[in-house]
C-alpha atoms as a PDB file:
ATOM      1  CA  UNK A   1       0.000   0.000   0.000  1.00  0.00           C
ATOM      2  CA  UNK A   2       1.610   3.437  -0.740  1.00  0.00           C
ATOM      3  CA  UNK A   3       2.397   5.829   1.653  1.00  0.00           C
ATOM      4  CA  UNK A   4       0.945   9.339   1.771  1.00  0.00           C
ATOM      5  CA  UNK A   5       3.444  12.033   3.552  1.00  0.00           C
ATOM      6  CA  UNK A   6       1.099  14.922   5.379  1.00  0.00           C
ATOM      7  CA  UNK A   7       3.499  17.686   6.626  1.00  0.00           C
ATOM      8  CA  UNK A   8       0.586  19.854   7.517  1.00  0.00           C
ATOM      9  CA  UNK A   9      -1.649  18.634  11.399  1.00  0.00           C
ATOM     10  CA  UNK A  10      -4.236  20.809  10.052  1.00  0.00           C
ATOM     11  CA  UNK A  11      -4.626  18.791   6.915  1.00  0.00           C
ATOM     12  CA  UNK A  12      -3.994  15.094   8.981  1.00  0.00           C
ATOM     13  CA  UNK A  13      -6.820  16.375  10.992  1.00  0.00           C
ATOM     14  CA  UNK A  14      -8.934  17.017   7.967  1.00  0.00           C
ATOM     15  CA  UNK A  15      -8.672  13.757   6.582  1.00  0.00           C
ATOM     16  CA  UNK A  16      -9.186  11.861  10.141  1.00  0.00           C
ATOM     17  CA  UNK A  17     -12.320  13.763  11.449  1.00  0.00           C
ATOM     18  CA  UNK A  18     -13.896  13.350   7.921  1.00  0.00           C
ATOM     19  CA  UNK A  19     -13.150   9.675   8.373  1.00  0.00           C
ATOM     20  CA  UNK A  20     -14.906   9.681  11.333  1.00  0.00           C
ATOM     21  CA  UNK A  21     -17.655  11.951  10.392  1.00  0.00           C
ATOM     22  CA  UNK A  22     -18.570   9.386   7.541  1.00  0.00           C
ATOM     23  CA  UNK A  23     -19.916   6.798   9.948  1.00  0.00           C
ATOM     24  CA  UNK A  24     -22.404   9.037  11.736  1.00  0.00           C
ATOM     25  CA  UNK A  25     -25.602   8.244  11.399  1.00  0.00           C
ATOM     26  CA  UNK A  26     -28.317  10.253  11.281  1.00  0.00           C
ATOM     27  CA  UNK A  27     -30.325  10.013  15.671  1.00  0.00           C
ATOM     28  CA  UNK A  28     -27.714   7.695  16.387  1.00  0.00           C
ATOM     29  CA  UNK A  29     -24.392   8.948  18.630  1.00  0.00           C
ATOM     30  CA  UNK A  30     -21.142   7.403  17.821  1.00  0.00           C
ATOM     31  CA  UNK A  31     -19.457   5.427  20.232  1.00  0.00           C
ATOM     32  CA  UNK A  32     -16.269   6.376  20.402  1.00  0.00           C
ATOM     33  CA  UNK A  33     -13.235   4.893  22.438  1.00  0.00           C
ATOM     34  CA  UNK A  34      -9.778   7.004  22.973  1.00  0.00           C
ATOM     35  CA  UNK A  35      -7.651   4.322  23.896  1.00  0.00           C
ATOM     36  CA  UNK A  36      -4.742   6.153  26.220  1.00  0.00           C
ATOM     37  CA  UNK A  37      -6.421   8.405  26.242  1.00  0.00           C
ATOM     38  CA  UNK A  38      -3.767  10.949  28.017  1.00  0.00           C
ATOM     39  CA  UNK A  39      -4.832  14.135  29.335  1.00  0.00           C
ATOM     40  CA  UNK A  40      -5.863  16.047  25.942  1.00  0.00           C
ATOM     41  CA  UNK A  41      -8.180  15.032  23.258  1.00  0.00           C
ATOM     42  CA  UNK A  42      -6.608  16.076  19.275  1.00  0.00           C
ATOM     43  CA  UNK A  43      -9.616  15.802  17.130  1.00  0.00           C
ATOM     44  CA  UNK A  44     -12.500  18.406  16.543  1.00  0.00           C
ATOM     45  CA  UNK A  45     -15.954  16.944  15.734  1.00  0.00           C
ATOM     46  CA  UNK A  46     -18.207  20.071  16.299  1.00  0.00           C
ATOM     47  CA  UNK A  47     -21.697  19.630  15.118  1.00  0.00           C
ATOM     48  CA  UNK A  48     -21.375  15.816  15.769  1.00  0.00           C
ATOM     49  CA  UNK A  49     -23.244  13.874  17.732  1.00  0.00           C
ATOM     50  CA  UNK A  50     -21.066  11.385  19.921  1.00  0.00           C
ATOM     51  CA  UNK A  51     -19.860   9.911  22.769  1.00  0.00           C
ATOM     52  CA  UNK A  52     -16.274   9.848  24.207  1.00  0.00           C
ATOM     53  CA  UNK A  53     -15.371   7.131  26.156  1.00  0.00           C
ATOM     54  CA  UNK A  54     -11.724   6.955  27.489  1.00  0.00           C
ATOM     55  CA  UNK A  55      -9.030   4.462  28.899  1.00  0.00           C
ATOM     56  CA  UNK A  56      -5.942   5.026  30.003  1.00  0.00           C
ATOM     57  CA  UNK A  57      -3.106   3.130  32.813  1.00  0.00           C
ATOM     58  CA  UNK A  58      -2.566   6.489  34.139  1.00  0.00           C
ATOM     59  CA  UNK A  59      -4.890   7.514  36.311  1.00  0.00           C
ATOM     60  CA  UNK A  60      -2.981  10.964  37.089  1.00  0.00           C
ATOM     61  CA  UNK A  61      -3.142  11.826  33.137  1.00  0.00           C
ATOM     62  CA  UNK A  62      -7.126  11.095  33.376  1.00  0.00           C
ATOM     63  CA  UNK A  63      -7.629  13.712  36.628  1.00  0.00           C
ATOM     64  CA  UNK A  64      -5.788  15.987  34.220  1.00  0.00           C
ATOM     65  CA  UNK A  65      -7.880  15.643  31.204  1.00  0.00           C
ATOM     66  CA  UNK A  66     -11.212  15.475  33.504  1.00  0.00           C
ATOM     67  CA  UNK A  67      -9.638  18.625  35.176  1.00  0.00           C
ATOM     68  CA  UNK A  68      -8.987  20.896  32.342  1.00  0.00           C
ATOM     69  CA  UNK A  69     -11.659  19.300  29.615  1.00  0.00           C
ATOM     70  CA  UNK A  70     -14.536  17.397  31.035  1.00  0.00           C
ATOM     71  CA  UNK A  71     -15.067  15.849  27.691  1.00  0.00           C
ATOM     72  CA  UNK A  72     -15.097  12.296  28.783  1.00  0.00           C
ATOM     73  CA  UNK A  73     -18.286  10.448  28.522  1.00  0.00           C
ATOM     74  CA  UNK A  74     -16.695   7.523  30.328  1.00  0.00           C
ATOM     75  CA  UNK A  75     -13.879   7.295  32.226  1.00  0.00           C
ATOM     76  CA  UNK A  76     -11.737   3.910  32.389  1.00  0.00           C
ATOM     77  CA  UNK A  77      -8.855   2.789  34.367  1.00  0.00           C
ATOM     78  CA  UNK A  78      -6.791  -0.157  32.519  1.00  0.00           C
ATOM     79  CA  UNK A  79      -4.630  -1.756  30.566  1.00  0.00           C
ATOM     80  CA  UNK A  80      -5.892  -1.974  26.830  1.00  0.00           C
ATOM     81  CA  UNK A  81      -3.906  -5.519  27.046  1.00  0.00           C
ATOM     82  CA  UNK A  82      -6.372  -6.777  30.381  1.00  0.00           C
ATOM     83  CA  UNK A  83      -9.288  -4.490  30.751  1.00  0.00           C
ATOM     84  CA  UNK A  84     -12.789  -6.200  30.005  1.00  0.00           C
ATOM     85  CA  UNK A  85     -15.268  -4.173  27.412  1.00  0.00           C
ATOM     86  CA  UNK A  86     -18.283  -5.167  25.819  1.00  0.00           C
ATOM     87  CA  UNK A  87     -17.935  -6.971  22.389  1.00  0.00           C
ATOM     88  CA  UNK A  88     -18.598  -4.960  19.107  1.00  0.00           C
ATOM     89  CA  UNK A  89     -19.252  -1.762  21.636  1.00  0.00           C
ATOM     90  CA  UNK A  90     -17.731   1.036  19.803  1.00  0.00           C
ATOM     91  CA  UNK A  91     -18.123   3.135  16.005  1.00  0.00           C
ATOM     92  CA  UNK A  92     -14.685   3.877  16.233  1.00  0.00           C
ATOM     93  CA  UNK A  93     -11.572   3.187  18.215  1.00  0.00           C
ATOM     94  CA  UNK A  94      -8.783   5.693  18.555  1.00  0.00           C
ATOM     95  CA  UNK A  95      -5.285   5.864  19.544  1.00  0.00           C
ATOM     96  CA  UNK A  96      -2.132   8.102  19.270  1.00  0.00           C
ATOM     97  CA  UNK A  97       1.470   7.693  20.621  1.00  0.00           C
ATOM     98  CA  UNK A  98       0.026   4.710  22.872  1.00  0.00           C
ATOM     99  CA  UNK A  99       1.587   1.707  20.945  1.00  0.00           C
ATOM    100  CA  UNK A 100       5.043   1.957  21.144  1.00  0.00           C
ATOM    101  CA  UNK A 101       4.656   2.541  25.028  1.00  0.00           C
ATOM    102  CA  UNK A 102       2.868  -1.268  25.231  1.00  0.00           C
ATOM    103  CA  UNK A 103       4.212  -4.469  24.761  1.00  0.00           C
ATOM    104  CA  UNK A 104       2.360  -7.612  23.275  1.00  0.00           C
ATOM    105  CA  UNK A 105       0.619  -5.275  20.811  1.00  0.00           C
ATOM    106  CA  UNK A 106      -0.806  -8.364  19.182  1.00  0.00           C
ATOM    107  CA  UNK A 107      -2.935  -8.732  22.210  1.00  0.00           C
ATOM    108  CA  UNK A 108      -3.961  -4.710  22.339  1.00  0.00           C
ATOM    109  CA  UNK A 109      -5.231  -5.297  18.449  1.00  0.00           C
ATOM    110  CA  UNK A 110      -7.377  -8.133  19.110  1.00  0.00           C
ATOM    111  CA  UNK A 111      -9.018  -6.528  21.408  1.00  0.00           C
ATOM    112  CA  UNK A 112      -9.391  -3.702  19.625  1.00  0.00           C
ATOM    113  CA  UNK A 113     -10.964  -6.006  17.073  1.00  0.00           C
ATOM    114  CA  UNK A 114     -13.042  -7.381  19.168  1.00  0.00           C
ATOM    115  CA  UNK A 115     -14.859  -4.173  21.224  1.00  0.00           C
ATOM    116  CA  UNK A 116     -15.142  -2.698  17.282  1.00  0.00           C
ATOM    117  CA  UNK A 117     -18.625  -2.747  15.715  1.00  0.00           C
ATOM    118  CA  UNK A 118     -18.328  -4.650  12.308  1.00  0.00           C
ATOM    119  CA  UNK A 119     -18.044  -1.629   9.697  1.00  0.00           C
ATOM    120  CA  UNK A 120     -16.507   0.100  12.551  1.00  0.00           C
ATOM    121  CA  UNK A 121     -13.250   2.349  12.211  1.00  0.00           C
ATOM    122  CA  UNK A 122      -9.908   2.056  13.921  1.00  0.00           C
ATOM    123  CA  UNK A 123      -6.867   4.617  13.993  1.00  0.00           C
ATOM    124  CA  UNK A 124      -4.221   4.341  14.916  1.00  0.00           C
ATOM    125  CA  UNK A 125      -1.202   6.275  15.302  1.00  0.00           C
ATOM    126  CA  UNK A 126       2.336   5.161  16.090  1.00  0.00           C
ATOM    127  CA  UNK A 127       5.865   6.343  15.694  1.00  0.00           C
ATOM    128  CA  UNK A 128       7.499   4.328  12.893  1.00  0.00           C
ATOM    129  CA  UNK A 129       9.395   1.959  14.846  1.00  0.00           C
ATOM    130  CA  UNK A 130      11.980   1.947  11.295  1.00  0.00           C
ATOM    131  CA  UNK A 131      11.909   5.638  11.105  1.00  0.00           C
ATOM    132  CA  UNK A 132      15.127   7.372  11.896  1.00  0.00           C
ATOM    133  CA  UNK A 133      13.030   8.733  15.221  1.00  0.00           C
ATOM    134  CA  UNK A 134      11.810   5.453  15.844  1.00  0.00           C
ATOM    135  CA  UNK A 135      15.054   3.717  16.018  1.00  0.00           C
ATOM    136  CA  UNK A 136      16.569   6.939  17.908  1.00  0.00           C
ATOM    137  CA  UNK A 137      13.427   6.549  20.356  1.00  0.00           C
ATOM    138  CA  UNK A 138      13.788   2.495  20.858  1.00  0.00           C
ATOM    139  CA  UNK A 139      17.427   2.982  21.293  1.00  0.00           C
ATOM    140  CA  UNK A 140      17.654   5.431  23.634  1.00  0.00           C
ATOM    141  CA  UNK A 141      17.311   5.907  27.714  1.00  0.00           C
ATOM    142  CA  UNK A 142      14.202   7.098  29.050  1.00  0.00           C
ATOM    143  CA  UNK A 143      15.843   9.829  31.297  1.00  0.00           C
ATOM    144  CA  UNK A 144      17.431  10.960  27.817  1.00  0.00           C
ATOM    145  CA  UNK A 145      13.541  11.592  25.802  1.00  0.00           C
ATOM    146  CA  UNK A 146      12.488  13.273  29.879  1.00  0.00           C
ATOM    147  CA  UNK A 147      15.359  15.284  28.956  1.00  0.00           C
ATOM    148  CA  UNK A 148      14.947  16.695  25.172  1.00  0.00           C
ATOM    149  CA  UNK A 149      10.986  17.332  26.472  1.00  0.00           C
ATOM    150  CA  UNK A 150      11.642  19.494  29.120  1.00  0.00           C
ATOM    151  CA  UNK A 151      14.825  21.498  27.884  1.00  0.00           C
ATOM    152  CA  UNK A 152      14.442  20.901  23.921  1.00  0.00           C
ATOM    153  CA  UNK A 153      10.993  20.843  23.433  1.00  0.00           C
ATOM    154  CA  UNK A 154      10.397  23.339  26.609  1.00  0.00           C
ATOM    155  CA  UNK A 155       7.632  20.934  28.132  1.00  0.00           C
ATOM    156  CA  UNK A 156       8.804  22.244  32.007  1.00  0.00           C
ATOM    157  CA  UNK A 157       6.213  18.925  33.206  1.00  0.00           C
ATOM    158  CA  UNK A 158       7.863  16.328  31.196  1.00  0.00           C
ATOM    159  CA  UNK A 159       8.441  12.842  32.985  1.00  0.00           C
ATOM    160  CA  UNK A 160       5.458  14.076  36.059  1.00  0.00           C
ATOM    161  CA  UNK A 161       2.927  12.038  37.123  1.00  0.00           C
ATOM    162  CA  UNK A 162       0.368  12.503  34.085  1.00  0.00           C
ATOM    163  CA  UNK A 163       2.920  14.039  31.426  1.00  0.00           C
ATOM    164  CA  UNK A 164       4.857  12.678  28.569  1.00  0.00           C
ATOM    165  CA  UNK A 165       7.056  11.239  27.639  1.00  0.00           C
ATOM    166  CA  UNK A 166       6.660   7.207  29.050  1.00  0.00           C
ATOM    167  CA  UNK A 167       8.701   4.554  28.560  1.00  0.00           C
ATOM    168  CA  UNK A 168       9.380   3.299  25.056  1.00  0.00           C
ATOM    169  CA  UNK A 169       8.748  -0.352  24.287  1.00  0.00           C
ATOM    170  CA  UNK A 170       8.292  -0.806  20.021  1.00  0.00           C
ATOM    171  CA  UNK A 171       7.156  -4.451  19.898  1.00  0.00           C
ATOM    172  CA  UNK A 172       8.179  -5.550  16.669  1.00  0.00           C
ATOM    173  CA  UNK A 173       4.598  -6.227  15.921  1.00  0.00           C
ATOM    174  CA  UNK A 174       4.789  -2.109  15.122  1.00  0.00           C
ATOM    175  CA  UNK A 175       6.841  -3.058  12.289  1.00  0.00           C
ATOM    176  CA  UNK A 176       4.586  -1.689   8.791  1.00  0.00           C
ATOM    177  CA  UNK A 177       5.060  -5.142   6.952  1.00  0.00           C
ATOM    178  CA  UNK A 178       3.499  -6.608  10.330  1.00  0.00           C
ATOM    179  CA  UNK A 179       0.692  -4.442  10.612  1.00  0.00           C
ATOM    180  CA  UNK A 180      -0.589  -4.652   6.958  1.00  0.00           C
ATOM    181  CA  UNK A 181       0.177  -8.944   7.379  1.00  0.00           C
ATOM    182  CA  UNK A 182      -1.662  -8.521  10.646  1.00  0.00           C
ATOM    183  CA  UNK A 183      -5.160  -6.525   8.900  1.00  0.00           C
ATOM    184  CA  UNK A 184      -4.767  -9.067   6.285  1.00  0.00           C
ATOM    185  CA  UNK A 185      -5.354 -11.611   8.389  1.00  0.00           C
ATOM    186  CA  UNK A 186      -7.837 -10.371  10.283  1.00  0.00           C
ATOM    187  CA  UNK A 187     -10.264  -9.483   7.540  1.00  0.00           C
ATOM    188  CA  UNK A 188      -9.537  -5.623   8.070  1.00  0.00           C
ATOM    189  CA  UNK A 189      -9.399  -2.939   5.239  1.00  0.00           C
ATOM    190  CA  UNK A 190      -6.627  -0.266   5.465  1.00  0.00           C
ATOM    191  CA  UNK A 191      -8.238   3.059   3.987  1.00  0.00           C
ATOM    192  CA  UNK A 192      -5.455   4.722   4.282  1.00  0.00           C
ATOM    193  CA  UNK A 193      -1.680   4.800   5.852  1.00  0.00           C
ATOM    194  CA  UNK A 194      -0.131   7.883   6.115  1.00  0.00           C
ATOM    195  CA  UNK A 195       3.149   9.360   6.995  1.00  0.00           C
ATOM    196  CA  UNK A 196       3.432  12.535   9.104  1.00  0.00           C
ATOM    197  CA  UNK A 197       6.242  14.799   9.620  1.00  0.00           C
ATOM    198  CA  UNK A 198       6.744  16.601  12.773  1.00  0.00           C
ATOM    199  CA  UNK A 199      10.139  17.965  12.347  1.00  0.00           C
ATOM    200  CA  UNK A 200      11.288  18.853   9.255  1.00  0.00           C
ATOM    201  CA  UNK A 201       8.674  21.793   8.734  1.00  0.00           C
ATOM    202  CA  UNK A 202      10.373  24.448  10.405  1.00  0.00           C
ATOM    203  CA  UNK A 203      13.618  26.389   8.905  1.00  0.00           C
ATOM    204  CA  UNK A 204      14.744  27.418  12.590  1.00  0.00           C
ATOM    205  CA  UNK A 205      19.045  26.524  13.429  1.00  0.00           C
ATOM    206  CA  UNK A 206      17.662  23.464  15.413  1.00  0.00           C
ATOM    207  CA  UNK A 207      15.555  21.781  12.988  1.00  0.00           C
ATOM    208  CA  UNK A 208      18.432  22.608  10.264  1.00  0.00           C
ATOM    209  CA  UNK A 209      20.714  20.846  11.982  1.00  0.00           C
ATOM    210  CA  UNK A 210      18.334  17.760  12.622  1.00  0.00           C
ATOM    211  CA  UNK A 211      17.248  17.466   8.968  1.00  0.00           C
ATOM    212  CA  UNK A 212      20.586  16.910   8.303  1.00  0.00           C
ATOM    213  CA  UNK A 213      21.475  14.426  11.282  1.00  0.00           C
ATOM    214  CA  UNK A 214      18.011  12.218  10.030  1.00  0.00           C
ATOM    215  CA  UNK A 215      19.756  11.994   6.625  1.00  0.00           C
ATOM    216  CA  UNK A 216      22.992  11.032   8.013  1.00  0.00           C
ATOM    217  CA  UNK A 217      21.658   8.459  10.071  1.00  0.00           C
ATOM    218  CA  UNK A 218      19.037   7.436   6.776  1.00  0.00           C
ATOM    219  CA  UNK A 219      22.420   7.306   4.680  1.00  0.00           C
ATOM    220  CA  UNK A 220      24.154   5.147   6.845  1.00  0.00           C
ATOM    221  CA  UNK A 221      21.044   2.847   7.401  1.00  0.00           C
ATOM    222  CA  UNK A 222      21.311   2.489   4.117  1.00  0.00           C
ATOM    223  CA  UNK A 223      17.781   3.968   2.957  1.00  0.00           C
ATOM    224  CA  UNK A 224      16.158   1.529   5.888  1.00  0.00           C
ATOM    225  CA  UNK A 225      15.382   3.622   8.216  1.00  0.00           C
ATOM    226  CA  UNK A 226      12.847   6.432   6.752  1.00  0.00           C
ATOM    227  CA  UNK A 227      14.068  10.215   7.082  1.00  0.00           C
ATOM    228  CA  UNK A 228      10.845  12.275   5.517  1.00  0.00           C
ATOM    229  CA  UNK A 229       8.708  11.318   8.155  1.00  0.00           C
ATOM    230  CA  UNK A 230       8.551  10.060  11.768  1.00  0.00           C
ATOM    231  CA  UNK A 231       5.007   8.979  11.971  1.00  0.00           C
ATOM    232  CA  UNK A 232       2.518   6.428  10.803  1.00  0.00           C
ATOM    233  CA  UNK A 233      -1.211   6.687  11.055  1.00  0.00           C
ATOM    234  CA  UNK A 234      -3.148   3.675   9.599  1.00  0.00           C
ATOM    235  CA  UNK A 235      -6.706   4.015   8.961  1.00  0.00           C
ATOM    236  CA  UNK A 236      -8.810   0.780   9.466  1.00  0.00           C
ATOM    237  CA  UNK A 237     -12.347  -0.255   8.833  1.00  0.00           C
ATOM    238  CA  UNK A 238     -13.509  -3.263   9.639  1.00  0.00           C
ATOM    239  CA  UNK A 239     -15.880  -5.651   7.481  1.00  0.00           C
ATOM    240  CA  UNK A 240     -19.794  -4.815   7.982  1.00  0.00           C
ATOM    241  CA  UNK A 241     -20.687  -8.657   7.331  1.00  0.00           C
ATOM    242  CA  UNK A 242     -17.862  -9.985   9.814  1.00  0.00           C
ATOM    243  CA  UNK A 243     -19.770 -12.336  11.937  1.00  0.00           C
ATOM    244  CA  UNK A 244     -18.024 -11.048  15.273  1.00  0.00           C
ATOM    245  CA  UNK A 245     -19.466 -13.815  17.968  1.00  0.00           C
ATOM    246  CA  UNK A 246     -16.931 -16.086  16.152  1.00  0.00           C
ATOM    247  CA  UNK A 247     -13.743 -13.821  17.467  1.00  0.00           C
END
């Protein structure tokens, strides 16, 4: 499946909230689930009618988004690997920088799978574990990424109770060959994949110098690990006939 690049988060937004916006239904709320859910939801779905359900390990980052937002429906504590939710519950499942922090991600996607309605959507967005930033991220200390949040990035609450960054993980089931051999599988349709790029918008010193450090470390990789983007968001949809009592 080709890859789309989208340098702009105005225009990734665009394309997931229409995504989304296709499966409403006219009197009928979608059920939505933010799985890790953190303390801030991205995606703007004004004029929509819906309901937010999210799940998270970290019950400090939940206070924080119940604090400042109140626009949870539901609130869940639990691990997206153990936690028990009704079969075929939700319209649409979505995730963001939650993957790479989890291991047995075969397990997460299952259930995933199995608490999606059929014709249901699932997003899902990851940091390409063979991008240049993914293998700098999997290869690197934790106290290192607390580090370039707080003093490079100028988040003053990075590594508190509730805050980014967390622990780094990549199961290899991230890999993109994986994931598409995984949805294959599993009966599920990729609309889309797309690659975004968070750093190489900007024309500032910094991001000069790390345009050229990703295509250092892309040239010695010998073109393996990706340089134009760090991100990969795979749109899912899941078959409307799939007879889901047999999961």
């Amino acid at each position: 499946m080709n890859l789309q690049v989208v340098t702009d988060s105005s225009h990734e937004k665009t394309i997931l909230e229409g995504c989304i916006r296709e499966k409403a239904r006219p009197d009928t709320a979608l059920q939505i689930l933010e799985a890790g859910c953190g303390n801030k939801w991205q995606l703007s779905l004004k004029g929509l009618q819906y309901t937010l359900a999210g799940i998270d390990l970290d019950e400090d980052a939940l206070q924080l988004r119940q604090a400042r937002f109140r626009d949870l429906d539901e609130v869940i504590v639990g691990d997206l690997r153990t936690v028990s939710l009704p079969r075929a519950q939700y319209d649409v499942i979505y995730t963001a920088y939650v993957l790479e922090h989890v291991s047995n991600v075969p397990l997460v996607l299952a259930n995933f799978n199995r608490w999606l309605k059929p014709g249901g959507l699932m997003i899902i967005k990851v940091p390409d574990r063979d991008s240049v930033y993914g293998f700098i991220a999997r290869n690197t200390p934790h106290w290192l990424h607390v580090y370039y949040y707080r003093f490079i990035k100028g988040n003053k609450n990075a590594g508190k109770p509730g805050y980014l960054p967390y622990p780094t993980v990549y199961d290899k089931a991230l890999a993109r060959k994986r994931m598409l051999t995984y949805c294959e599988q599993e009966g599920l349709t990729i609309k889309a994949m797309l690659g975004k790029n968070n750093y190489l918008r900007k024309r500032s010193v910094r991001d000069r110098i790390i345009r050229i450090f990703v295509r250092l470390v892309n040239l010695f990789s010998f073109g393996k690990l990706a340089w134009h983007y760090n991100d990969l968001i795979y749109i899912i949809e899941k078959s409307s006939s799939r007879n889901d009592e047999t999961q």
